[in-house]
PDB file of N, CA and C in Angstrom:
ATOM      1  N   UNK A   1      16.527  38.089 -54.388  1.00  0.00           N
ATOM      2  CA  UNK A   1      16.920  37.325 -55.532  1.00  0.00           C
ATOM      3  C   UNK A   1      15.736  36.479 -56.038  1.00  0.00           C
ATOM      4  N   UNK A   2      15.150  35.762 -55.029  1.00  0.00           N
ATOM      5  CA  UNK A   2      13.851  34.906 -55.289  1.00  0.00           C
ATOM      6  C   UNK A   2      12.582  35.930 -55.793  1.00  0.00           C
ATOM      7  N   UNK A   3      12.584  36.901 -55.031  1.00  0.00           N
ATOM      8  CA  UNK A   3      11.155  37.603 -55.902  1.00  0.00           C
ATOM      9  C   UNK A   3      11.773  38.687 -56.877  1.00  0.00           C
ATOM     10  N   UNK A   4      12.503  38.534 -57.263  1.00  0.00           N
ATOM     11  CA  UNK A   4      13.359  39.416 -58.809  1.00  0.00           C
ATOM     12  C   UNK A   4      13.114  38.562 -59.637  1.00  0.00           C
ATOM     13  N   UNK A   5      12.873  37.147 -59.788  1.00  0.00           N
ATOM     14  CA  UNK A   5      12.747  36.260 -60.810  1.00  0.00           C
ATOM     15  C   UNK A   5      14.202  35.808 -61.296  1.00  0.00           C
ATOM     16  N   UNK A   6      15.182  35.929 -60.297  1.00  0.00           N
ATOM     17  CA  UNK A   6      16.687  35.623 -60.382  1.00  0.00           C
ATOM     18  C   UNK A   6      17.051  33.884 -60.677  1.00  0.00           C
ATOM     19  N   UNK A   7      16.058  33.627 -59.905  1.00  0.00           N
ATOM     20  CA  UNK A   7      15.928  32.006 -59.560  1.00  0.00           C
ATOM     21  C   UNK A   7      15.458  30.723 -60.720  1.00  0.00           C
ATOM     22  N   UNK A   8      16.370  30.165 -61.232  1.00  0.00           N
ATOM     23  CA  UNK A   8      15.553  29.108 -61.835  1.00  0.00           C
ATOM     24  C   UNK A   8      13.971  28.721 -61.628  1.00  0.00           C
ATOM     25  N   UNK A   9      13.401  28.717 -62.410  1.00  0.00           N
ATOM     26  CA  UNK A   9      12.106  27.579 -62.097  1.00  0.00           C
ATOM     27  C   UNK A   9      12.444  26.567 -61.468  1.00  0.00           C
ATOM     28  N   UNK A  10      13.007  26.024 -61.774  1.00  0.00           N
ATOM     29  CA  UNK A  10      13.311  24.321 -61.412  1.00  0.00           C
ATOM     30  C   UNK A  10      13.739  24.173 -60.475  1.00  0.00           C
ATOM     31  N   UNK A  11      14.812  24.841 -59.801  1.00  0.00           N
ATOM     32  CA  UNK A  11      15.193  25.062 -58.723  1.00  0.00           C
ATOM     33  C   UNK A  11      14.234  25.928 -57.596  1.00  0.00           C
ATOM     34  N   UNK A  12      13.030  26.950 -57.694  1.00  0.00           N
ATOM     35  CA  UNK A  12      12.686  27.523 -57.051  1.00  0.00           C
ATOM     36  C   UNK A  12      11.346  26.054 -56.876  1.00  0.00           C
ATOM     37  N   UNK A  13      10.711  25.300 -57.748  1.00  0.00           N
ATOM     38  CA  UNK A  13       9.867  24.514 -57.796  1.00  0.00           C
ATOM     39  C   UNK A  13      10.347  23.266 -56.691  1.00  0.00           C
ATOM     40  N   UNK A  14      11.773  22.443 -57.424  1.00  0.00           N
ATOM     41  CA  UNK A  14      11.906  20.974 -57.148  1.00  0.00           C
ATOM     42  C   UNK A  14      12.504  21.557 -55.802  1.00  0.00           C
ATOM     43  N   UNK A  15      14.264  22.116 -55.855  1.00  0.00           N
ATOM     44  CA  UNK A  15      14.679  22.673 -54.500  1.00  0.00           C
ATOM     45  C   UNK A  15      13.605  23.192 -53.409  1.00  0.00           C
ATOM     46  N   UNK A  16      13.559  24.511 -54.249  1.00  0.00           N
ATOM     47  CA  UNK A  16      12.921  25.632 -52.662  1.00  0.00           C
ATOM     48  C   UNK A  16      11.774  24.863 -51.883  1.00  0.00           C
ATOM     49  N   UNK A  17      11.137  24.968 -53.001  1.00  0.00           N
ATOM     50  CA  UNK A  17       9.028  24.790 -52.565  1.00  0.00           C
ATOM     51  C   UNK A  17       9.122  23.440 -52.260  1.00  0.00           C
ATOM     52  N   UNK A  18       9.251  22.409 -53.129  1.00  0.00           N
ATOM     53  CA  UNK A  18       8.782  20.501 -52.611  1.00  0.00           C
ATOM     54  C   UNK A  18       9.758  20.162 -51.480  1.00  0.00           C
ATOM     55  N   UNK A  19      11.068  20.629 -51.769  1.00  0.00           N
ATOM     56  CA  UNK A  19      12.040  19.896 -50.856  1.00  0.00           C
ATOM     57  C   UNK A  19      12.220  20.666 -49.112  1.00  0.00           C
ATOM     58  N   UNK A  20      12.803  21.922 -49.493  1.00  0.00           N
ATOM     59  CA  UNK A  20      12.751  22.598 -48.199  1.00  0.00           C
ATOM     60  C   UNK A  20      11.516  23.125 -47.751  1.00  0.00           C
ATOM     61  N   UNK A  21      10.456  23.553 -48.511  1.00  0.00           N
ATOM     62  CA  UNK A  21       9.180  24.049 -48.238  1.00  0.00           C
ATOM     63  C   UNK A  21       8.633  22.814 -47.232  1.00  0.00           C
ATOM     64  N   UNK A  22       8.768  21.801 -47.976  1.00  0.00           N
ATOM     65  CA  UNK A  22       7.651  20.311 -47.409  1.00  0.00           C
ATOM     66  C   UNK A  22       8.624  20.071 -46.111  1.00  0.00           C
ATOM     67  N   UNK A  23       9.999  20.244 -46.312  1.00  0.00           N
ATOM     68  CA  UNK A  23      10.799  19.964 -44.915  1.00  0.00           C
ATOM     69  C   UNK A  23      10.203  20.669 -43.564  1.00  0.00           C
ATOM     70  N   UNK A  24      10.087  21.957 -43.741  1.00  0.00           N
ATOM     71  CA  UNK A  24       9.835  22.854 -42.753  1.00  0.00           C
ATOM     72  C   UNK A  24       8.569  22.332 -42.322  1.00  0.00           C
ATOM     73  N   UNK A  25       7.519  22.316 -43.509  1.00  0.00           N
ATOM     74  CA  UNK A  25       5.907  21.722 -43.007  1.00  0.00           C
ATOM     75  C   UNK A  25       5.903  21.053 -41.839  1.00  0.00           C
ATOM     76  N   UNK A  26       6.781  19.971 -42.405  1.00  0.00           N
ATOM     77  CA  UNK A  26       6.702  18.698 -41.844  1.00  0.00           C
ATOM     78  C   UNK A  26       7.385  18.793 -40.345  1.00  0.00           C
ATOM     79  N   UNK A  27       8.083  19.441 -40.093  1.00  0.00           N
ATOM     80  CA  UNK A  27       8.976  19.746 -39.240  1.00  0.00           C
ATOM     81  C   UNK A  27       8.686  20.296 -38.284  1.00  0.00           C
ATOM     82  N   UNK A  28       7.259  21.599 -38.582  1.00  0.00           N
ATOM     83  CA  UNK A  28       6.481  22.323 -37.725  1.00  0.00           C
ATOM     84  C   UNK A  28       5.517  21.390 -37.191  1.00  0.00           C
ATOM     85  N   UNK A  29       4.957  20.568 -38.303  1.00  0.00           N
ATOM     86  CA  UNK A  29       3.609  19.685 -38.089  1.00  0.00           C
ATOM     87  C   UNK A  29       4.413  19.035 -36.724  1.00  0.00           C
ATOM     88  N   UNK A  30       5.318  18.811 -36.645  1.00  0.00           N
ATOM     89  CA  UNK A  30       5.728  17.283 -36.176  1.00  0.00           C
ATOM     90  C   UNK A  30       6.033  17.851 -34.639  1.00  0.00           C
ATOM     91  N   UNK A  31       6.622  19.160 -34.415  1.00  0.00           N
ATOM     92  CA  UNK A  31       6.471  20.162 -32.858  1.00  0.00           C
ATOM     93  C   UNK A  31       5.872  20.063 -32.903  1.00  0.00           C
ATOM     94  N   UNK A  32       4.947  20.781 -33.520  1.00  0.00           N
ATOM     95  CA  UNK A  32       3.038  20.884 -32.671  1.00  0.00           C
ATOM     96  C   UNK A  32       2.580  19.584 -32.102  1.00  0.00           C
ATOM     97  N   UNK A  33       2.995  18.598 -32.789  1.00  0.00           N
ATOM     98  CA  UNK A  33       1.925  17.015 -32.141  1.00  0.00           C
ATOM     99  C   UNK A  33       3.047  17.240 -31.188  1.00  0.00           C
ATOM    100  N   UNK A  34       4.104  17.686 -30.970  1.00  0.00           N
ATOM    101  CA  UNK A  34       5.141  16.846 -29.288  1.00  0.00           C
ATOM    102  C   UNK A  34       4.756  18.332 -28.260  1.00  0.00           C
ATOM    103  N   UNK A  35       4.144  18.896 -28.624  1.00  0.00           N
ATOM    104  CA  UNK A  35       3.853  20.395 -27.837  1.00  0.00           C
ATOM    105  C   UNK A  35       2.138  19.811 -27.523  1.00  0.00           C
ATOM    106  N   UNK A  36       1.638  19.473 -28.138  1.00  0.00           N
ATOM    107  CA  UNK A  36       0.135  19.078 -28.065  1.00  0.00           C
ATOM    108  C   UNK A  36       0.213  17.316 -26.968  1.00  0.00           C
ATOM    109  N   UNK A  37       1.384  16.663 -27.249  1.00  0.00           N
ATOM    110  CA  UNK A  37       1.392  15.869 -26.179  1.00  0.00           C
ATOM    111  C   UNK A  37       1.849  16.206 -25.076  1.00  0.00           C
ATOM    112  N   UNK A  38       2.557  17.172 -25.087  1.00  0.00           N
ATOM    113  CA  UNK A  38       2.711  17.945 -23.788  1.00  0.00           C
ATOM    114  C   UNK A  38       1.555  18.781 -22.893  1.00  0.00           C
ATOM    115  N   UNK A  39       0.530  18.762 -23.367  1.00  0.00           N
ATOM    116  CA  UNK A  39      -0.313  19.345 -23.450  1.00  0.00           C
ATOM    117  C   UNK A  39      -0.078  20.843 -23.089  1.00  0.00           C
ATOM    118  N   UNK A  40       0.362  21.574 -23.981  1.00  0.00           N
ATOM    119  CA  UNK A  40       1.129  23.382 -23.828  1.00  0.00           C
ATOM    120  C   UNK A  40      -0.523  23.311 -24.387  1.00  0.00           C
ATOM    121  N   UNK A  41      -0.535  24.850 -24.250  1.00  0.00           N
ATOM    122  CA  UNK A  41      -1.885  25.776 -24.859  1.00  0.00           C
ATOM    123  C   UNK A  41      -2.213  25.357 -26.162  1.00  0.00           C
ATOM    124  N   UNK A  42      -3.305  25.264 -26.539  1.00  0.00           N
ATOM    125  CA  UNK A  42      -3.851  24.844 -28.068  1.00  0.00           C
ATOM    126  C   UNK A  42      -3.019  26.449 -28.756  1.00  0.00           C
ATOM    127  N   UNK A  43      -2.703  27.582 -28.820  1.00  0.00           N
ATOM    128  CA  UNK A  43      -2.708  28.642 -29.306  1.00  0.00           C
ATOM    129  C   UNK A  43      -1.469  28.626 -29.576  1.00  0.00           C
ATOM    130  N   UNK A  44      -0.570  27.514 -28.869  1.00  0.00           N
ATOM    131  CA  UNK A  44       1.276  27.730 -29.196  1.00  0.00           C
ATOM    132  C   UNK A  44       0.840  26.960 -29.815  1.00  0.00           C
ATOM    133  N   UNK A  45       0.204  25.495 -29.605  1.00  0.00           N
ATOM    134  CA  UNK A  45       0.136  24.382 -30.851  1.00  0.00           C
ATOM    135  C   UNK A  45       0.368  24.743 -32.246  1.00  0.00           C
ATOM    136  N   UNK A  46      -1.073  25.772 -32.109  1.00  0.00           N
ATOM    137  CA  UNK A  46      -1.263  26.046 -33.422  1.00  0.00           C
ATOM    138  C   UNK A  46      -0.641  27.252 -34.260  1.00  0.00           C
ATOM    139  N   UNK A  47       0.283  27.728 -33.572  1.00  0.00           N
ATOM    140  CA  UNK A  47       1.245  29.088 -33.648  1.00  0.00           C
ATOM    141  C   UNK A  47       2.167  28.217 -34.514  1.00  0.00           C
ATOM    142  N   UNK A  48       2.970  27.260 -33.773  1.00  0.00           N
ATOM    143  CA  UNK A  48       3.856  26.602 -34.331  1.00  0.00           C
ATOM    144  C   UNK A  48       3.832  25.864 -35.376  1.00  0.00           C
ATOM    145  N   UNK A  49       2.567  24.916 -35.341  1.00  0.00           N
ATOM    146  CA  UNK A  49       2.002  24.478 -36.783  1.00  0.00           C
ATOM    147  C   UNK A  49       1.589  25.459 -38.023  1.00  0.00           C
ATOM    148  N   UNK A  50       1.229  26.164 -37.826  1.00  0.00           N
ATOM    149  CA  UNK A  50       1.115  26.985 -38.570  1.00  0.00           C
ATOM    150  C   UNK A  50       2.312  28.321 -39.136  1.00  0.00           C
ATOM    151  N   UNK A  51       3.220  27.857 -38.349  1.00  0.00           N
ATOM    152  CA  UNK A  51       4.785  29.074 -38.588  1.00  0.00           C
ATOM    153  C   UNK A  51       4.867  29.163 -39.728  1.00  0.00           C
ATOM    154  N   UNK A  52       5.257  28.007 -40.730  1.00  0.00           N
ATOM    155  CA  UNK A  52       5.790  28.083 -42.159  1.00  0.00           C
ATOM    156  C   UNK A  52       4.826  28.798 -43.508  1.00  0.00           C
ATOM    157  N   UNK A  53       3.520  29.150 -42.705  1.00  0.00           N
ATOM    158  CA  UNK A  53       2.526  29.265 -43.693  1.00  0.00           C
ATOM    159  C   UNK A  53       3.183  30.574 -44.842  1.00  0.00           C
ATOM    160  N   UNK A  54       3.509  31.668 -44.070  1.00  0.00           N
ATOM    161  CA  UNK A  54       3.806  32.288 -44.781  1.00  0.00           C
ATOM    162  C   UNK A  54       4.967  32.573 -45.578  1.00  0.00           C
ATOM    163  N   UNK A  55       5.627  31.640 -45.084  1.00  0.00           N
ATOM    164  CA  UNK A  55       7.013  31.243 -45.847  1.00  0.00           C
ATOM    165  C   UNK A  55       6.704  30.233 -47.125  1.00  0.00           C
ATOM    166  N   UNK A  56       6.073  29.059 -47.122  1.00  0.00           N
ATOM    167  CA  UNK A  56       4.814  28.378 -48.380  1.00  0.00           C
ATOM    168  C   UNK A  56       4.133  29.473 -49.090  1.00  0.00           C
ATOM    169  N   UNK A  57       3.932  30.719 -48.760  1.00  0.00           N
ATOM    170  CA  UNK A  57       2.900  31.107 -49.686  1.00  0.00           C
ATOM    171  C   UNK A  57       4.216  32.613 -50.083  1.00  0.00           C
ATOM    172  N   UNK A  58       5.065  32.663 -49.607  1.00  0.00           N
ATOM    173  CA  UNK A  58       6.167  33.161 -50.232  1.00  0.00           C
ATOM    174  C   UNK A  58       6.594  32.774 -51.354  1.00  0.00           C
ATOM    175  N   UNK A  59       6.870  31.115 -50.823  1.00  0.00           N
ATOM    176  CA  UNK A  59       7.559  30.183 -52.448  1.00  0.00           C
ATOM    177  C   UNK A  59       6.579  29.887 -53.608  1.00  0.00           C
ATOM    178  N   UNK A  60       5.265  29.724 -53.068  1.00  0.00           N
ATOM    179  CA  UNK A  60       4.272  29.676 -54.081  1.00  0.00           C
ATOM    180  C   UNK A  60       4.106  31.055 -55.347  1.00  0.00           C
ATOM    181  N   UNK A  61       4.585  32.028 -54.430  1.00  0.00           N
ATOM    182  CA  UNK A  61       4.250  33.206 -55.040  1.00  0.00           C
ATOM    183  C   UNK A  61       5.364  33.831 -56.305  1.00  0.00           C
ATOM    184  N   UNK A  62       6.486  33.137 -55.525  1.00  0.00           N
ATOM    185  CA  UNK A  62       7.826  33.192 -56.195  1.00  0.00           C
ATOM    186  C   UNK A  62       7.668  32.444 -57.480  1.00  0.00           C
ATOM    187  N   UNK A  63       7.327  30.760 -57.250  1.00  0.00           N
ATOM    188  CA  UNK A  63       7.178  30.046 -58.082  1.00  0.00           C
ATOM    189  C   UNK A  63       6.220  30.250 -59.496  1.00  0.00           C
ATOM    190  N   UNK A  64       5.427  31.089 -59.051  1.00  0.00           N
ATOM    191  CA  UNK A  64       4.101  31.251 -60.084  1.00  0.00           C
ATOM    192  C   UNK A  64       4.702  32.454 -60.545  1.00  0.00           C
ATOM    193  N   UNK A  65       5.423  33.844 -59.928  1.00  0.00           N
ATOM    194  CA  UNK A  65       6.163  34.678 -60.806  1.00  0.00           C
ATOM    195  C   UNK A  65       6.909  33.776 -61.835  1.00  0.00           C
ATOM    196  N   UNK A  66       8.273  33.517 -61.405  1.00  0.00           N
ATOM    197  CA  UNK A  66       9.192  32.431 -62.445  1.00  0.00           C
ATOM    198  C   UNK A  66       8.525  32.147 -63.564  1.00  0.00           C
ATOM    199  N   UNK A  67       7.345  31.526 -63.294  1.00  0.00           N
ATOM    200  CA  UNK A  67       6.607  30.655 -64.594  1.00  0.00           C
ATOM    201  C   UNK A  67       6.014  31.608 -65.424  1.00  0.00           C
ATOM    202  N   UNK A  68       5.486  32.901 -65.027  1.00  0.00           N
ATOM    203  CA  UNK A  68       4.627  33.508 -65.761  1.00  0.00           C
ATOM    204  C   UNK A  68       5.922  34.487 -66.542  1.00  0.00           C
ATOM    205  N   UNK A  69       7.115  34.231 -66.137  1.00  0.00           N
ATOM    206  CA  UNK A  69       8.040  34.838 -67.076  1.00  0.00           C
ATOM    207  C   UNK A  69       8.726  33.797 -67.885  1.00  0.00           C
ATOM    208  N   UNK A  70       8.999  32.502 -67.903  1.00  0.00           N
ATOM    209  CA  UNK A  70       9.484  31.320 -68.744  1.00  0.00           C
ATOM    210  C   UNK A  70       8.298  31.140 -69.223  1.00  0.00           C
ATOM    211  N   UNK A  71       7.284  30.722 -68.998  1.00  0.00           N
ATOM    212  CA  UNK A  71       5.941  30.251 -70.131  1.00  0.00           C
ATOM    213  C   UNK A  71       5.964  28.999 -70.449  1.00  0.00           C
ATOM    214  N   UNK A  72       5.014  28.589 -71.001  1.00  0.00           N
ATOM    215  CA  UNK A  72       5.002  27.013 -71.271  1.00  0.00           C
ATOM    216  C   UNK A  72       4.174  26.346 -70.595  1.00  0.00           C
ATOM    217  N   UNK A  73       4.518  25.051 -70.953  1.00  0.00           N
ATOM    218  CA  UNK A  73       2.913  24.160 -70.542  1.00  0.00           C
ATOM    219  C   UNK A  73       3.944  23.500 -68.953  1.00  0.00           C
ATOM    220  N   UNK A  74       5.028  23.307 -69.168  1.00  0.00           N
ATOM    221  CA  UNK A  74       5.872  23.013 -68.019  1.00  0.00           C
ATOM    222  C   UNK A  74       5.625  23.941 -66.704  1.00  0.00           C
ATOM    223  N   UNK A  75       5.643  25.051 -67.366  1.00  0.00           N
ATOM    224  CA  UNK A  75       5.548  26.148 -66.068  1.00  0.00           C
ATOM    225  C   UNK A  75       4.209  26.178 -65.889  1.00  0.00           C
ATOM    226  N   UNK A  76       3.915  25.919 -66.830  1.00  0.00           N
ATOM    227  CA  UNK A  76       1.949  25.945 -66.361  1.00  0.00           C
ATOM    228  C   UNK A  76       1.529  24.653 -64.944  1.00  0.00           C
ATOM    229  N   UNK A  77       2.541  23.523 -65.751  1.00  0.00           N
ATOM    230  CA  UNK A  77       2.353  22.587 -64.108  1.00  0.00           C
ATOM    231  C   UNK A  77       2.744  22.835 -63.291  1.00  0.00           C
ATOM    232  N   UNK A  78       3.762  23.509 -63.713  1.00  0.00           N
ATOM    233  CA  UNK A  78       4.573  24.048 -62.120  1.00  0.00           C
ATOM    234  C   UNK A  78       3.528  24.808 -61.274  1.00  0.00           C
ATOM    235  N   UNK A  79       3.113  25.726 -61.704  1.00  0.00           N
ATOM    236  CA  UNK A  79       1.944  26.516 -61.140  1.00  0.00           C
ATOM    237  C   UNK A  79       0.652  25.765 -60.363  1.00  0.00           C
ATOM    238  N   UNK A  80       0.439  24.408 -61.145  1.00  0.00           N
ATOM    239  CA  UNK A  80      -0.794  24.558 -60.780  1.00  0.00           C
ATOM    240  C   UNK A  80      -0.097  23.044 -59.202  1.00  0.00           C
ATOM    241  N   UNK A  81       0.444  22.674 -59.585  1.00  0.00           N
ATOM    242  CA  UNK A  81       1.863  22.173 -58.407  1.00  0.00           C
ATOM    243  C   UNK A  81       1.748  22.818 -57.235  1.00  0.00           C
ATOM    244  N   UNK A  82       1.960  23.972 -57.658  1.00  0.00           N
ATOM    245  CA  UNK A  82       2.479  24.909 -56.174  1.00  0.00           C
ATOM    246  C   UNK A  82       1.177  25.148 -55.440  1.00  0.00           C
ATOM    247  N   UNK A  83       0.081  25.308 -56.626  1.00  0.00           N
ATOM    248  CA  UNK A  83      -1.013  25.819 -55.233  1.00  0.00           C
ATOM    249  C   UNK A  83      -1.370  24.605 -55.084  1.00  0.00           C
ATOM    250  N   UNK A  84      -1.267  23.316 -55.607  1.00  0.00           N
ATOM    251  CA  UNK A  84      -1.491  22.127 -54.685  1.00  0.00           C
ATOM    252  C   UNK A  84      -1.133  21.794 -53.436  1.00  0.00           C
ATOM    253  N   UNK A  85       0.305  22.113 -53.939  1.00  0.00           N
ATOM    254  CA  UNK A  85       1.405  22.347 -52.566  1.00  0.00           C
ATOM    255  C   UNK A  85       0.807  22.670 -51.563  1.00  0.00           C
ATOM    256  N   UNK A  86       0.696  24.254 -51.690  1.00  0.00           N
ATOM    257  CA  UNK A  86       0.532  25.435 -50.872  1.00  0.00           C
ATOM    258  C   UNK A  86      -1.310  24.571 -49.995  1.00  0.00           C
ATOM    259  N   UNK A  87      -1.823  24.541 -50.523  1.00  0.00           N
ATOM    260  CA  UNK A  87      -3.025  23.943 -49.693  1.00  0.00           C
ATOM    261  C   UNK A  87      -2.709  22.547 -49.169  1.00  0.00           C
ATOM    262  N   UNK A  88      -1.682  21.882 -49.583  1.00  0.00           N
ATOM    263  CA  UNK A  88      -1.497  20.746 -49.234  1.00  0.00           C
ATOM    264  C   UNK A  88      -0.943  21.036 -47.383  1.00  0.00           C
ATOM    265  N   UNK A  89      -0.271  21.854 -47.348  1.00  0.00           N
ATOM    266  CA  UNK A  89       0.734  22.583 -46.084  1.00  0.00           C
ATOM    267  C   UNK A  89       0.120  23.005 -45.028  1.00  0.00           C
ATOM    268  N   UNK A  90      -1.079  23.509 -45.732  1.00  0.00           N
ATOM    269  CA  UNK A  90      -1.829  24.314 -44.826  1.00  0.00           C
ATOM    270  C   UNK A  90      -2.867  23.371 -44.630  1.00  0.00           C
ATOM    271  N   UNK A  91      -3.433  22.406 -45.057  1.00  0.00           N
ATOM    272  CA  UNK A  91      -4.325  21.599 -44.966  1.00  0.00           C
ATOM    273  C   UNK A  91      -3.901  20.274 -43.911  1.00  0.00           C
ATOM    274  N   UNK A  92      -2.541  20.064 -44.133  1.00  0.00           N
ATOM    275  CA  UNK A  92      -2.312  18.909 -43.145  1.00  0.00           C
ATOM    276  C   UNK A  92      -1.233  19.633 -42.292  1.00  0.00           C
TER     277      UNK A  92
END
């Protein structure tokens, strides 16, 4: 439904990507530091921190379809949003 372009913008932007996207981030980020104070293997650390990546660059991808079929200067922020996002996720 999401990569058919079924999905609102607005909803695939504000819902999917900022709200549940940044949830999960945050959620993985936040195991890895209690797995890293546990001191488990740096390689699960970073397995786990890194889980959602490709699920972020799913919604990013989704999100920037959506827009390039609505148009506009709105969807144009949306776009440039998401790959903020998307490096934002992977960056922290």
């Amino acid at each position: 439904m999401r990569w058919r372009g079924e999905v609102p913008l607005d909803r695939l932007f504000w819902c999917d990507m900022l709200l549940v996207g940044t949830i999960l981030s945050i959620a993985s980020s936040a195991a890895a530091l209690i797995l890293l104070g546990l001191k488990l293997p740096l390689w699960l650390v970073l397995a786990v921190h890194f889980l959602p990546v490709p699920y972020n660059i799913f919604l990013t991808i989704v999100v920037w379809r959506a827009a390039e079929k609505s148009g506009g200067l709105k969807a144009q922020l949306m776009m440039l949003g998401s790959a903020l996002w998307l490096i934002a996720t992977v960056v922290a």
